[in-house]
PDB file of N, CA and C in Angstrom:
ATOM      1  N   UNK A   1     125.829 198.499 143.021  1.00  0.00           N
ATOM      2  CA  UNK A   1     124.626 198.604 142.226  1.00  0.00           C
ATOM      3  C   UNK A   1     124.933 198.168 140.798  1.00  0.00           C
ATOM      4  N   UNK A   2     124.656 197.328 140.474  1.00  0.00           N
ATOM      5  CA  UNK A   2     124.491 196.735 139.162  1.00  0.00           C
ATOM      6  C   UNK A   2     123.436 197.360 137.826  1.00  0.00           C
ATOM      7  N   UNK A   3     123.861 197.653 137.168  1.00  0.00           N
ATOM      8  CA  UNK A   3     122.848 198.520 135.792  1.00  0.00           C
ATOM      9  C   UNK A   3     122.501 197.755 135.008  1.00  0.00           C
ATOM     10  N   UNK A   4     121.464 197.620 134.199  1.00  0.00           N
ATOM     11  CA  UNK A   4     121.222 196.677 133.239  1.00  0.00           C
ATOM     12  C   UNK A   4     121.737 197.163 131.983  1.00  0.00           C
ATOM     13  N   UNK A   5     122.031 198.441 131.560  1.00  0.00           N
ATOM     14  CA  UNK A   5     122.979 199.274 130.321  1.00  0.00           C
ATOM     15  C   UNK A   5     124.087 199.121 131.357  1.00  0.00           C
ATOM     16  N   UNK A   6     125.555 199.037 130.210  1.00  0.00           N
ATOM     17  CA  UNK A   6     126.930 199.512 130.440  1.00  0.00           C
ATOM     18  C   UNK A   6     126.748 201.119 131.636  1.00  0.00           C
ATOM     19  N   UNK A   7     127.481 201.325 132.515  1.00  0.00           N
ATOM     20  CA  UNK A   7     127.493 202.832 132.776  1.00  0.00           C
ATOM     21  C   UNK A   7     128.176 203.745 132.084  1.00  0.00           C
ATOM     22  N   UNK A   8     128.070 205.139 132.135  1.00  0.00           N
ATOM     23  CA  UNK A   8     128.666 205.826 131.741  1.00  0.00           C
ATOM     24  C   UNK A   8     130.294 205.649 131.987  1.00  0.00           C
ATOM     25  N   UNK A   9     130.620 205.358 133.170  1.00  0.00           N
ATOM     26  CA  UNK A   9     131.613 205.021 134.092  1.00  0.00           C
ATOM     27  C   UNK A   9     131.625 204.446 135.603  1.00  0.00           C
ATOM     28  N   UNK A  10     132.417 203.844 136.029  1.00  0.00           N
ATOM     29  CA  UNK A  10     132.394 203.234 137.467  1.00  0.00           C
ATOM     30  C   UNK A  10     133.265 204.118 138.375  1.00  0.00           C
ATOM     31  N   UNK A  11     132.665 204.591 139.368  1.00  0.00           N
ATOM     32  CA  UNK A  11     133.568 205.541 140.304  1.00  0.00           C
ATOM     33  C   UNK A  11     133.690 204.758 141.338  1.00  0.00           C
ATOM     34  N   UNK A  12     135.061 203.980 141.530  1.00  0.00           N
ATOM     35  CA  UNK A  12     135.660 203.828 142.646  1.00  0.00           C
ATOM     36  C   UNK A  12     136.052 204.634 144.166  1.00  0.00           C
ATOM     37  N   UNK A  13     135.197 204.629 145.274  1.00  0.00           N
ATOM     38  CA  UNK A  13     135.926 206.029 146.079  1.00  0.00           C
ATOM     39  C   UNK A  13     135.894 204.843 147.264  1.00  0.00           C
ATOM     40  N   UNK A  14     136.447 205.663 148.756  1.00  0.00           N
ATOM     41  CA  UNK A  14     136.712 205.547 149.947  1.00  0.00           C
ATOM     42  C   UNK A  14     135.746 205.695 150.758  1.00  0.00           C
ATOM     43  N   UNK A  15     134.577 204.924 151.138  1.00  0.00           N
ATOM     44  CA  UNK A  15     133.408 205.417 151.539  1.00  0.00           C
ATOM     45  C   UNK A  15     133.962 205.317 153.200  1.00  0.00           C
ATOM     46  N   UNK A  16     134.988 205.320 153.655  1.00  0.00           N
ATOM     47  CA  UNK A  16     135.868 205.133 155.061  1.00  0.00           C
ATOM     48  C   UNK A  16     136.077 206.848 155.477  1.00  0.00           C
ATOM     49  N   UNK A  17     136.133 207.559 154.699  1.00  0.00           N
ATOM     50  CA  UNK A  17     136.798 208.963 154.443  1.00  0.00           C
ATOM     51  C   UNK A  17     135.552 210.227 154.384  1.00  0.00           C
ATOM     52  N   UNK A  18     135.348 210.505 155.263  1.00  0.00           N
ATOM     53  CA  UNK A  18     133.777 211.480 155.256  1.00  0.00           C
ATOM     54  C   UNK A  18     134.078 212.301 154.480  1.00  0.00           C
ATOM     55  N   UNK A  19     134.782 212.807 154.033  1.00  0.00           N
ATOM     56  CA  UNK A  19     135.041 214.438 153.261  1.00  0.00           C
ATOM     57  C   UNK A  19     134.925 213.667 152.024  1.00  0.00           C
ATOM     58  N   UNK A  20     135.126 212.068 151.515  1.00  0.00           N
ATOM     59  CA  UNK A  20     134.956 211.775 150.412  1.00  0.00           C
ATOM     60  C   UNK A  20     134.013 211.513 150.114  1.00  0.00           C
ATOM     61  N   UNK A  21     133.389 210.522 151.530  1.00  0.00           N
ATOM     62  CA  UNK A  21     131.836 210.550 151.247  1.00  0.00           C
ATOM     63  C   UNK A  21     131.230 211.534 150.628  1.00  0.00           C
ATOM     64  N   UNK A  22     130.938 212.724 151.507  1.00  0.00           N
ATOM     65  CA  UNK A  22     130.336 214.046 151.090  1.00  0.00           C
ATOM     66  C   UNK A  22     130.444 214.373 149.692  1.00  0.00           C
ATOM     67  N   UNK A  23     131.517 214.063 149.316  1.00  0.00           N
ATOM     68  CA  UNK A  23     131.790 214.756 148.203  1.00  0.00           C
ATOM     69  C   UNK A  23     131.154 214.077 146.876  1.00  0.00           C
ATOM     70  N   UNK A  24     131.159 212.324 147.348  1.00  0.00           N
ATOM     71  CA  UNK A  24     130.412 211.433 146.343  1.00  0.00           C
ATOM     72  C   UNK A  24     129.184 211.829 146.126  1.00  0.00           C
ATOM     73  N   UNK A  25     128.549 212.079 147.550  1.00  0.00           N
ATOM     74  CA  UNK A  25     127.053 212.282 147.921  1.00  0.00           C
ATOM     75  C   UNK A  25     126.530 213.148 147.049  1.00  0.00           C
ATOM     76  N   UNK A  26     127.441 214.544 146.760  1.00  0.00           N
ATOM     77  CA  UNK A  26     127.224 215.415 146.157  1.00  0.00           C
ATOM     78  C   UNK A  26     126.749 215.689 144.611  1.00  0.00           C
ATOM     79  N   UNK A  27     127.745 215.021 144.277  1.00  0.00           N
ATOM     80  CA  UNK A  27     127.744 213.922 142.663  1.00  0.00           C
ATOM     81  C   UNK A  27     126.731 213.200 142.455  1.00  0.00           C
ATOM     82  N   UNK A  28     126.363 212.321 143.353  1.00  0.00           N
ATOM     83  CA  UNK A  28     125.404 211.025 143.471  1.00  0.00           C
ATOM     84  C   UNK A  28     123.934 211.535 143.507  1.00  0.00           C
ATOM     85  N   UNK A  29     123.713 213.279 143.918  1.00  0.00           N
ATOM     86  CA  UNK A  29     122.334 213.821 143.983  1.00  0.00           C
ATOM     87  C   UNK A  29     121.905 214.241 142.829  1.00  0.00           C
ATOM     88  N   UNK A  30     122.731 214.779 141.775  1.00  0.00           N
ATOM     89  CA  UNK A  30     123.066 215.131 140.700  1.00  0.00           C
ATOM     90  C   UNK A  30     121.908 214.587 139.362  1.00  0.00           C
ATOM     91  N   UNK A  31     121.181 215.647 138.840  1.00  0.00           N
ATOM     92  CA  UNK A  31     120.950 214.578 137.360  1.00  0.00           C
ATOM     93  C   UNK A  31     121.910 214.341 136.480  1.00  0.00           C
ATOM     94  N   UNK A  32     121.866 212.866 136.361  1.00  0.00           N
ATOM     95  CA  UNK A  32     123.095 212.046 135.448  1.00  0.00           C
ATOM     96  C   UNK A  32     123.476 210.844 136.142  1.00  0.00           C
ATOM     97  N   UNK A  33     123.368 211.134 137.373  1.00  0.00           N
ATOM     98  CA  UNK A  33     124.301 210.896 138.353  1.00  0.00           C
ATOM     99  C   UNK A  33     123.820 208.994 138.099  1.00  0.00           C
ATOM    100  N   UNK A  34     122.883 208.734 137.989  1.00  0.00           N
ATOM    101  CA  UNK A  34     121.937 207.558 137.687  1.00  0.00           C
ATOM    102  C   UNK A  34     122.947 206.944 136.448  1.00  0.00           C
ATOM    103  N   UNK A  35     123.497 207.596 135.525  1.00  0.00           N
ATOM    104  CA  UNK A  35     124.068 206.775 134.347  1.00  0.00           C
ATOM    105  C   UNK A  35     125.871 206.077 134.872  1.00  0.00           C
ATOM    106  N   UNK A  36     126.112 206.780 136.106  1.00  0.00           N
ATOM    107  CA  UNK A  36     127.119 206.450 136.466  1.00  0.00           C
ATOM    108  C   UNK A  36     127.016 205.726 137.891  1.00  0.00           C
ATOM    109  N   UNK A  37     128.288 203.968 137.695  1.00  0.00           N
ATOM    110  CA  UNK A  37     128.136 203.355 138.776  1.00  0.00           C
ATOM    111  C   UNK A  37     129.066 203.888 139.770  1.00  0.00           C
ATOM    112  N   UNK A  38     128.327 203.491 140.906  1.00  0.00           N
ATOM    113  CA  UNK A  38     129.195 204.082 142.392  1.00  0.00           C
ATOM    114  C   UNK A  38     129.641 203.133 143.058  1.00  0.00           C
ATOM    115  N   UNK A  39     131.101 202.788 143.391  1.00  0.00           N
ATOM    116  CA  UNK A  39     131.132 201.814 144.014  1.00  0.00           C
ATOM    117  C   UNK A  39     132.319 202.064 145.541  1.00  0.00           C
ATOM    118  N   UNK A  40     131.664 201.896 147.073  1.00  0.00           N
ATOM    119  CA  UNK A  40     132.423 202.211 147.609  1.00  0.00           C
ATOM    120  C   UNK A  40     133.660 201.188 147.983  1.00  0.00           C
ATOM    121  N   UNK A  41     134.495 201.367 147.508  1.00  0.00           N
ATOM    122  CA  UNK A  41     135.813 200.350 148.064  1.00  0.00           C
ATOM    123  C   UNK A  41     136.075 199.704 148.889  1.00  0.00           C
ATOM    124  N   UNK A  42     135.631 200.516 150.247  1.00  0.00           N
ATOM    125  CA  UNK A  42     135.823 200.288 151.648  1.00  0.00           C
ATOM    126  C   UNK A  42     134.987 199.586 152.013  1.00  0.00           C
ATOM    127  N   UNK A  43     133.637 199.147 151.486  1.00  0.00           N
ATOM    128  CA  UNK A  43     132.538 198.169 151.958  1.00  0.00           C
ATOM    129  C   UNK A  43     132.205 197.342 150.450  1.00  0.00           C
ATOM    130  N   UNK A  44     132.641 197.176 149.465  1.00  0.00           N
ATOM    131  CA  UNK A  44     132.168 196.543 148.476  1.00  0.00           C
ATOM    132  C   UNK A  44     133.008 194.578 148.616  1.00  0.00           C
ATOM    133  N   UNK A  45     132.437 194.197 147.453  1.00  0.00           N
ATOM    134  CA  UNK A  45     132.952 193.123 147.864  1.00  0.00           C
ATOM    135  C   UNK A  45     134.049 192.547 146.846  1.00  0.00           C
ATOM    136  N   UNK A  46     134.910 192.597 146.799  1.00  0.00           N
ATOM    137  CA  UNK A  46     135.698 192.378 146.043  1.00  0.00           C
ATOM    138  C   UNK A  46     135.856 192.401 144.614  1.00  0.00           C
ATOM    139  N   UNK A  47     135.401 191.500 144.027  1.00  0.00           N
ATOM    140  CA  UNK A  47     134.861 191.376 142.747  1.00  0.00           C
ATOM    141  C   UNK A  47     134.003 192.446 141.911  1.00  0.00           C
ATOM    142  N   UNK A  48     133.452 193.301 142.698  1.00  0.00           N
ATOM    143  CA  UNK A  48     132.716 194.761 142.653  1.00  0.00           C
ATOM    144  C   UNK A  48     134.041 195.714 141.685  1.00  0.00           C
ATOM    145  N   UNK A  49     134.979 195.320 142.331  1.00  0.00           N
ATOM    146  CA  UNK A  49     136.545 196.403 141.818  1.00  0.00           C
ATOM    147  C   UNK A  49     136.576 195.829 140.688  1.00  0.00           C
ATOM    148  N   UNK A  50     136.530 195.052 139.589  1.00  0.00           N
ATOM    149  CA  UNK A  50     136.820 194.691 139.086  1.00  0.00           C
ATOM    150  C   UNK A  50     138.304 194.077 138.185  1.00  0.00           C
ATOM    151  N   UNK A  51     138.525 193.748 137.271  1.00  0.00           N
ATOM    152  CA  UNK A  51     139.843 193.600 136.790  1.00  0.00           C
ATOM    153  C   UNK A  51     140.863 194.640 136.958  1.00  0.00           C
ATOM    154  N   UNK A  52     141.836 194.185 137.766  1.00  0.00           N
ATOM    155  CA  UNK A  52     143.207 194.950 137.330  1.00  0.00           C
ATOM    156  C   UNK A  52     142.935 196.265 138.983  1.00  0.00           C
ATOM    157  N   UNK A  53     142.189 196.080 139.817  1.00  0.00           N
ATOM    158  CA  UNK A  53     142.272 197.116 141.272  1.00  0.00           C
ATOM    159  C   UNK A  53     142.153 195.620 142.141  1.00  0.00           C
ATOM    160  N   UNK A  54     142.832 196.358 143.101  1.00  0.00           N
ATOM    161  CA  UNK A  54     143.010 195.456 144.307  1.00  0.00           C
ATOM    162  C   UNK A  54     142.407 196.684 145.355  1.00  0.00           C
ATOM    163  N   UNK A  55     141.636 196.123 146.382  1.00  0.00           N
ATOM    164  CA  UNK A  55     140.674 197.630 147.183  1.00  0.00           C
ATOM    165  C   UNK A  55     142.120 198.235 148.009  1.00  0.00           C
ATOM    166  N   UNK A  56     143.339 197.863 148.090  1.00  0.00           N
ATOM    167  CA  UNK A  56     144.190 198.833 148.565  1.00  0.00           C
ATOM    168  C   UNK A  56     144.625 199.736 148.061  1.00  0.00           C
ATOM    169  N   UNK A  57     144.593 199.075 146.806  1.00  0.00           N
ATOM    170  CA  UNK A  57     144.637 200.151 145.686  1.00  0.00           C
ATOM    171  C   UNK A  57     143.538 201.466 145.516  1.00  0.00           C
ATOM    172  N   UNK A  58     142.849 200.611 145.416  1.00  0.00           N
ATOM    173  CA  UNK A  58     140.923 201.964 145.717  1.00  0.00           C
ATOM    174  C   UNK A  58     140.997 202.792 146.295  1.00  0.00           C
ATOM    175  N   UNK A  59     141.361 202.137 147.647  1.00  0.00           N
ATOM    176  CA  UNK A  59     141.284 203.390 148.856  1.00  0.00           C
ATOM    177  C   UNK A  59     142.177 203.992 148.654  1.00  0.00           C
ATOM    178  N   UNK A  60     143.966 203.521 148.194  1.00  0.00           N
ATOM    179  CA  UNK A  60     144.751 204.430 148.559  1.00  0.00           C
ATOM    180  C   UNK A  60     144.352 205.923 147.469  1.00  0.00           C
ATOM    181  N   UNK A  61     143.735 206.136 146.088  1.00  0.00           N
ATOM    182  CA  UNK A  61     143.165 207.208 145.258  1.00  0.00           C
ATOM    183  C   UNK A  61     141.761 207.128 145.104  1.00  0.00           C
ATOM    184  N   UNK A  62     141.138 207.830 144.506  1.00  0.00           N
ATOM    185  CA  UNK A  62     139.848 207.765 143.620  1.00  0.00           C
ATOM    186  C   UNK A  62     140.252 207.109 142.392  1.00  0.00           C
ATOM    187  N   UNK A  63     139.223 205.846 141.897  1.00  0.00           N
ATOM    188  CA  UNK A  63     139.141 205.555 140.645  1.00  0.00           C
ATOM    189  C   UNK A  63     138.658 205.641 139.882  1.00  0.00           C
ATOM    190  N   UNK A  64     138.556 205.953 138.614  1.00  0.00           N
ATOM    191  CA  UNK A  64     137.405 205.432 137.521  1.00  0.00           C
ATOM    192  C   UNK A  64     138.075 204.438 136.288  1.00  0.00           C
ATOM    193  N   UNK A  65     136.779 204.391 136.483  1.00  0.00           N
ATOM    194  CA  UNK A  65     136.943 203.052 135.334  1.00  0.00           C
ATOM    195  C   UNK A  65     136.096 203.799 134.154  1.00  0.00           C
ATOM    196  N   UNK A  66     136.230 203.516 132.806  1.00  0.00           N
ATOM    197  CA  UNK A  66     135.981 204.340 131.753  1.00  0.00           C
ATOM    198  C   UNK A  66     135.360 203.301 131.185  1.00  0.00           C
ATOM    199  N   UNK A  67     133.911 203.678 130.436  1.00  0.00           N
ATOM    200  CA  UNK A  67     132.999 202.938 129.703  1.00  0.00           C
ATOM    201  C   UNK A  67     134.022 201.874 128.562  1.00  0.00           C
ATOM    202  N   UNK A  68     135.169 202.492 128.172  1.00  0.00           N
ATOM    203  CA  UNK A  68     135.694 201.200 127.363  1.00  0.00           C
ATOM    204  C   UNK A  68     136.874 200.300 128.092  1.00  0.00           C
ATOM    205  N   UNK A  69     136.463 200.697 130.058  1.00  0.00           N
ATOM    206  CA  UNK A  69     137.368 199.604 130.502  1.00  0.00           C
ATOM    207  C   UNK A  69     138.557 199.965 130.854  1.00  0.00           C
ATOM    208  N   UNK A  70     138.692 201.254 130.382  1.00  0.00           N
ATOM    209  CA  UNK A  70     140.091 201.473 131.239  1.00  0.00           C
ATOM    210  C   UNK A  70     140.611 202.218 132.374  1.00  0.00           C
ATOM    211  N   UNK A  71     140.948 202.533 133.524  1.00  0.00           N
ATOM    212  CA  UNK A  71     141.090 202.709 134.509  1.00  0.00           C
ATOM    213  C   UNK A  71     141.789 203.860 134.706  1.00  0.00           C
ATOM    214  N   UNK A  72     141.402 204.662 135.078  1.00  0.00           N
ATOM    215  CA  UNK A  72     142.325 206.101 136.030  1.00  0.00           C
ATOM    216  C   UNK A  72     142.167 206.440 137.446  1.00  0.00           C
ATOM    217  N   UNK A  73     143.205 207.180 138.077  1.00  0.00           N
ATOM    218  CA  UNK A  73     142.983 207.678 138.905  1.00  0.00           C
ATOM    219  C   UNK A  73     143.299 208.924 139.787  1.00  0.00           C
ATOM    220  N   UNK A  74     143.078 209.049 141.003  1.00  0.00           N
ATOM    221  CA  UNK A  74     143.697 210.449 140.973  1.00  0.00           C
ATOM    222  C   UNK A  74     142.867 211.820 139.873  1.00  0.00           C
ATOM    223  N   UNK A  75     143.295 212.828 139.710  1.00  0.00           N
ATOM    224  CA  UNK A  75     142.983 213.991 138.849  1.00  0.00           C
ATOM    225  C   UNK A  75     142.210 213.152 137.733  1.00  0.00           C
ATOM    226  N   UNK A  76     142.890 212.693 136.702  1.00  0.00           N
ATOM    227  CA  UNK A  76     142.580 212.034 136.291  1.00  0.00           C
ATOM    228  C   UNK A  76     141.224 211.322 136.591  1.00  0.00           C
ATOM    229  N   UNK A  77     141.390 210.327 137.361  1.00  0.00           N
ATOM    230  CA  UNK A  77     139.752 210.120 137.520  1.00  0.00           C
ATOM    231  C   UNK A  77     138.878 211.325 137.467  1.00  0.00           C
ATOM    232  N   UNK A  78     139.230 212.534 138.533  1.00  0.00           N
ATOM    233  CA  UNK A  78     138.185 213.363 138.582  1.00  0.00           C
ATOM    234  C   UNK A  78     137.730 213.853 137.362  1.00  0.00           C
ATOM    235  N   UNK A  79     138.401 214.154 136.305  1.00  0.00           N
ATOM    236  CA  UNK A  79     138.558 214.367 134.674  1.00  0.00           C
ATOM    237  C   UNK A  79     137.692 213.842 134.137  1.00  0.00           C
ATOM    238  N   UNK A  80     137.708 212.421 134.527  1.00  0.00           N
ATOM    239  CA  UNK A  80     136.886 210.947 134.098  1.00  0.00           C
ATOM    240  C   UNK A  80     135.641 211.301 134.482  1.00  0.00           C
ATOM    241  N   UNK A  81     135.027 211.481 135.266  1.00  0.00           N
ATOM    242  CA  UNK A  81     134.280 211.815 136.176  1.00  0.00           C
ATOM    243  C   UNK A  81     133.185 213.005 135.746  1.00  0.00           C
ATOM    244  N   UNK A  82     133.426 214.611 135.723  1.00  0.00           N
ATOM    245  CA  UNK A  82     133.206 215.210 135.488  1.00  0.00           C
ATOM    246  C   UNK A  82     133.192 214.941 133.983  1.00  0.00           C
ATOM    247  N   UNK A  83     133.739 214.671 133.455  1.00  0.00           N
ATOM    248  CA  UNK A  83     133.386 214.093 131.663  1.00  0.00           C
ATOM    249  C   UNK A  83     131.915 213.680 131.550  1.00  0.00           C
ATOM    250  N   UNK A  84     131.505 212.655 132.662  1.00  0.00           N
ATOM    251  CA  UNK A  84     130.362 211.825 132.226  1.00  0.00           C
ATOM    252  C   UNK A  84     129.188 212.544 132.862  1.00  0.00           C
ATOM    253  N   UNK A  85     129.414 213.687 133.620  1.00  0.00           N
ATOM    254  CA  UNK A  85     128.248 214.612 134.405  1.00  0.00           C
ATOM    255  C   UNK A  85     127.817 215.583 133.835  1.00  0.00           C
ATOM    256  N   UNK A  86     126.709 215.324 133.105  1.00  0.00           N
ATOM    257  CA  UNK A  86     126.351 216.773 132.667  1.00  0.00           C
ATOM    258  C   UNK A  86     127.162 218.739 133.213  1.00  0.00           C
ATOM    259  N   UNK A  87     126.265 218.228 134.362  1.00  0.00           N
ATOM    260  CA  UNK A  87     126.780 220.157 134.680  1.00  0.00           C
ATOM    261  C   UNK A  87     128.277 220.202 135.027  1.00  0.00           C
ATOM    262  N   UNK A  88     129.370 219.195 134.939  1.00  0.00           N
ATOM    263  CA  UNK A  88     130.285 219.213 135.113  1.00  0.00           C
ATOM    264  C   UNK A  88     131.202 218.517 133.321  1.00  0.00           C
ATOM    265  N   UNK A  89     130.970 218.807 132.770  1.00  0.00           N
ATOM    266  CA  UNK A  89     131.155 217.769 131.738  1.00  0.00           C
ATOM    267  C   UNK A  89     132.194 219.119 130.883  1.00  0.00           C
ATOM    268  N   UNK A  90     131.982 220.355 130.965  1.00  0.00           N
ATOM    269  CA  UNK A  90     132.794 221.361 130.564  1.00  0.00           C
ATOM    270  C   UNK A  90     134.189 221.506 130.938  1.00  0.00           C
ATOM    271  N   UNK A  91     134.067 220.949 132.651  1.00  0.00           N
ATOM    272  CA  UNK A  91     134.844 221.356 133.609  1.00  0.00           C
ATOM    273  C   UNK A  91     136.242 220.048 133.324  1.00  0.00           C
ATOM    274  N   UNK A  92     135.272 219.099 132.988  1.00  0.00           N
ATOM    275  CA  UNK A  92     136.207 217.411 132.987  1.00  0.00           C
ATOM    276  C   UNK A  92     136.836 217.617 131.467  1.00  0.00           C
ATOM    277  N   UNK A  93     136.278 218.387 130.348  1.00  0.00           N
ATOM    278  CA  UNK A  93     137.273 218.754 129.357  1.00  0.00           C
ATOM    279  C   UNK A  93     138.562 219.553 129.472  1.00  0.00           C
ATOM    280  N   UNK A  94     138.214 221.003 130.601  1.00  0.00           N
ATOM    281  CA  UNK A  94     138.997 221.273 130.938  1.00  0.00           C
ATOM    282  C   UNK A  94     140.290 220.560 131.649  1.00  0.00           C
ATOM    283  N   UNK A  95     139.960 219.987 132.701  1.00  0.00           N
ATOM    284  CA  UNK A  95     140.474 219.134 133.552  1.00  0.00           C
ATOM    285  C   UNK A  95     141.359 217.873 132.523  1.00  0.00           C
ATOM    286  N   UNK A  96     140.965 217.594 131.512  1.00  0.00           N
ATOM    287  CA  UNK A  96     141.523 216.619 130.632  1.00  0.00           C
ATOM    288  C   UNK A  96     142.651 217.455 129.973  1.00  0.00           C
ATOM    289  N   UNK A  97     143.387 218.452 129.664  1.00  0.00           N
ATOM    290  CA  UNK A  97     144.249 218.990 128.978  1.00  0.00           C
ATOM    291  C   UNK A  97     145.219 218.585 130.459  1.00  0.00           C
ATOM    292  N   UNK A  98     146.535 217.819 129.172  1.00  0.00           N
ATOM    293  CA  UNK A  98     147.755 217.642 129.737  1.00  0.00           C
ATOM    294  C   UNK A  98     148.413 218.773 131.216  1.00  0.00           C
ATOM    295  N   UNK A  99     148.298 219.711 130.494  1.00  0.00           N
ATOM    296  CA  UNK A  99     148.785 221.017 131.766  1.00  0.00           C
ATOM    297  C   UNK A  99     148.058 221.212 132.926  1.00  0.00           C
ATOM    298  N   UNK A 100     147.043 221.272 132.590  1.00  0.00           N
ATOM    299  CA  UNK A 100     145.486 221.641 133.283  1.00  0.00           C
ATOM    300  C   UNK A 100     146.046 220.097 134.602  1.00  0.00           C
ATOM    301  N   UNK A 101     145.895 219.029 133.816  1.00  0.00           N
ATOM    302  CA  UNK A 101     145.758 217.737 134.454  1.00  0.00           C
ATOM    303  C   UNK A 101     146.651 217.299 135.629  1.00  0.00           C
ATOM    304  N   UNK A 102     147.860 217.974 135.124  1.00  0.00           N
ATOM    305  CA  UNK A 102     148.881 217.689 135.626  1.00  0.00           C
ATOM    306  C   UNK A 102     149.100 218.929 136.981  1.00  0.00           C
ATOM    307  N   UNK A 103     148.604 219.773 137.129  1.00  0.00           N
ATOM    308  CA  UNK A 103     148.064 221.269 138.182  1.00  0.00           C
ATOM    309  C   UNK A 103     147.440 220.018 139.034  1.00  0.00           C
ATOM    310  N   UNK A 104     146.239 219.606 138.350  1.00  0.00           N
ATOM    311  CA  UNK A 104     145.209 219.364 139.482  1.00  0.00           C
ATOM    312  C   UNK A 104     145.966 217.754 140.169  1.00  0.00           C
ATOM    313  N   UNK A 105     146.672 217.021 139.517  1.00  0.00           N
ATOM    314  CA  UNK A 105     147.261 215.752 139.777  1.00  0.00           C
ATOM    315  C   UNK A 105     148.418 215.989 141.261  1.00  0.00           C
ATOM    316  N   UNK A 106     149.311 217.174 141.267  1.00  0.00           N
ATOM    317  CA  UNK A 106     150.165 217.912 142.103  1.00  0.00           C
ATOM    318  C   UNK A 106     148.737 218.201 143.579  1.00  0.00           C
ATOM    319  N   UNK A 107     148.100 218.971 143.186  1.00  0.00           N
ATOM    320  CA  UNK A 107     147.355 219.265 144.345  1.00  0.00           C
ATOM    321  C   UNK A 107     146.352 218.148 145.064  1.00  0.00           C
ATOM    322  N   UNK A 108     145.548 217.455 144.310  1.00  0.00           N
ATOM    323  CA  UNK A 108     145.501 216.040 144.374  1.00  0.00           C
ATOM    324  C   UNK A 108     146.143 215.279 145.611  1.00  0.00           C
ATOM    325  N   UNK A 109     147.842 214.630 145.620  1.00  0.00           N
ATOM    326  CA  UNK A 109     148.763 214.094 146.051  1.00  0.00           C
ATOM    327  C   UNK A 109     148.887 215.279 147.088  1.00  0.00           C
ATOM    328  N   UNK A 110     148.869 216.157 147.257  1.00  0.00           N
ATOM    329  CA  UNK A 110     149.082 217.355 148.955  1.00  0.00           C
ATOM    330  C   UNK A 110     147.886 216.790 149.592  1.00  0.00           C
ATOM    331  N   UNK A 111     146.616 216.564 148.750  1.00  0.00           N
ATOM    332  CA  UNK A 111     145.366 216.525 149.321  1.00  0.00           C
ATOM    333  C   UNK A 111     145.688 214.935 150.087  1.00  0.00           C
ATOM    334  N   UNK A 112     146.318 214.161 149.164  1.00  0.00           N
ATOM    335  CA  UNK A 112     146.157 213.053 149.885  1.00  0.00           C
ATOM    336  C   UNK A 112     147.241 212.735 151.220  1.00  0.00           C
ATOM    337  N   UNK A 113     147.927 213.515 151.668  1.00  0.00           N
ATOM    338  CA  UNK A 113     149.032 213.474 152.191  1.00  0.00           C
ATOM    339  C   UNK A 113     148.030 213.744 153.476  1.00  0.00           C
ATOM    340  N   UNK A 114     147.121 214.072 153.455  1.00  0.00           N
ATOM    341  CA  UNK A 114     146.182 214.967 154.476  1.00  0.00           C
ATOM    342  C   UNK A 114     144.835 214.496 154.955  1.00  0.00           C
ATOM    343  N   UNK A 115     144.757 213.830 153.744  1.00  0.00           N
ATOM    344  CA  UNK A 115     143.800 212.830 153.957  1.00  0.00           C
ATOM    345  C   UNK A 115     143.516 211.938 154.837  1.00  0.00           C
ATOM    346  N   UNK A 116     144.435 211.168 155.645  1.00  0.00           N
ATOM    347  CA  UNK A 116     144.653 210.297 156.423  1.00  0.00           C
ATOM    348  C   UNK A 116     143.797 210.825 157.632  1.00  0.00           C
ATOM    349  N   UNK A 117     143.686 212.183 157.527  1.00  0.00           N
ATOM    350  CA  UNK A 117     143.022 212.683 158.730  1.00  0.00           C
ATOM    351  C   UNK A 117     141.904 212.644 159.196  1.00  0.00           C
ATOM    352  N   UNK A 118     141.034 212.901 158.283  1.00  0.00           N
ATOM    353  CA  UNK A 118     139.874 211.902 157.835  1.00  0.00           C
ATOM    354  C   UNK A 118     139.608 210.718 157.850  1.00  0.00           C
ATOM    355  N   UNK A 119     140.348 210.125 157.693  1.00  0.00           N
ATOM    356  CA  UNK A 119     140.118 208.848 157.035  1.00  0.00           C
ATOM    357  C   UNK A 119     139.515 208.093 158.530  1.00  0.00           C
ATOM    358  N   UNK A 120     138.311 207.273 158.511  1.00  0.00           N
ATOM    359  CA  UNK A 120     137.892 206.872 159.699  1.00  0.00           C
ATOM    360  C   UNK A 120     139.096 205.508 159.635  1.00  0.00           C
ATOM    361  N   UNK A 121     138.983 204.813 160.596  1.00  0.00           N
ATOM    362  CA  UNK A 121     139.447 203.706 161.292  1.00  0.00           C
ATOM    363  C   UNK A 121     139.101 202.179 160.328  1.00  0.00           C
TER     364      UNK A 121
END
């Protein structure tokens, strides 16, 4: 989906992965949710990822891309993320402190170890 304003941010996810789906979906119902682009990895078309992701890259974390272009992922993204969402925008400050970041970055990487399980075909 293309915006005619900059987005707040671009969320890269795994639309291959139902538990991620869901979880986008969740976000995506959201008021705000409109100022931020969604882009699924697993069905987009290349050029959609923009500079500097390759979609193996996409799928293998969550991404965001940050209104001035720069890229995170993992915890981090979610940080990114919750930053630009209103009713979550407390939570993504939290989530942004070094210590805090680095908790959720550890559990994150277990999550993804597990992930695969999910992950459709």
């Amino acid at each position: 989906m293309i915006q005619a304003s900059q987005p707040a941010c671009t969320v890269y996810f795994d639309g291959g992965c139902p538990l991620c789906r869901r979880e986008i979906a969740h976000y995506r119902a959201l008021p705000g949710a409109d100022a931020i682009e969604w882009v699924d990895a697993a069905g987009s078309d290349p050029v959609e990822l923009g500079p500097g992701l390759a979609r193996d890259t996409a799928l293998a974390r969550m991404h965001v891309r940050r209104k001035d272009g720069s890229l995170v992922s993992g915890a981090a993204a979610f940080a990114a993320l919750w930053s630009s969402m209103p009713q979550y925008a407390r939570l993504g400050r939290i989530a942004s402190r070094p210590t805090v970041l680095a908790i959720l970055e550890a559990g994150y990487r277990g999550f993804l170890l597990v992930r695969c399980i999910w992950r459709a075909p």
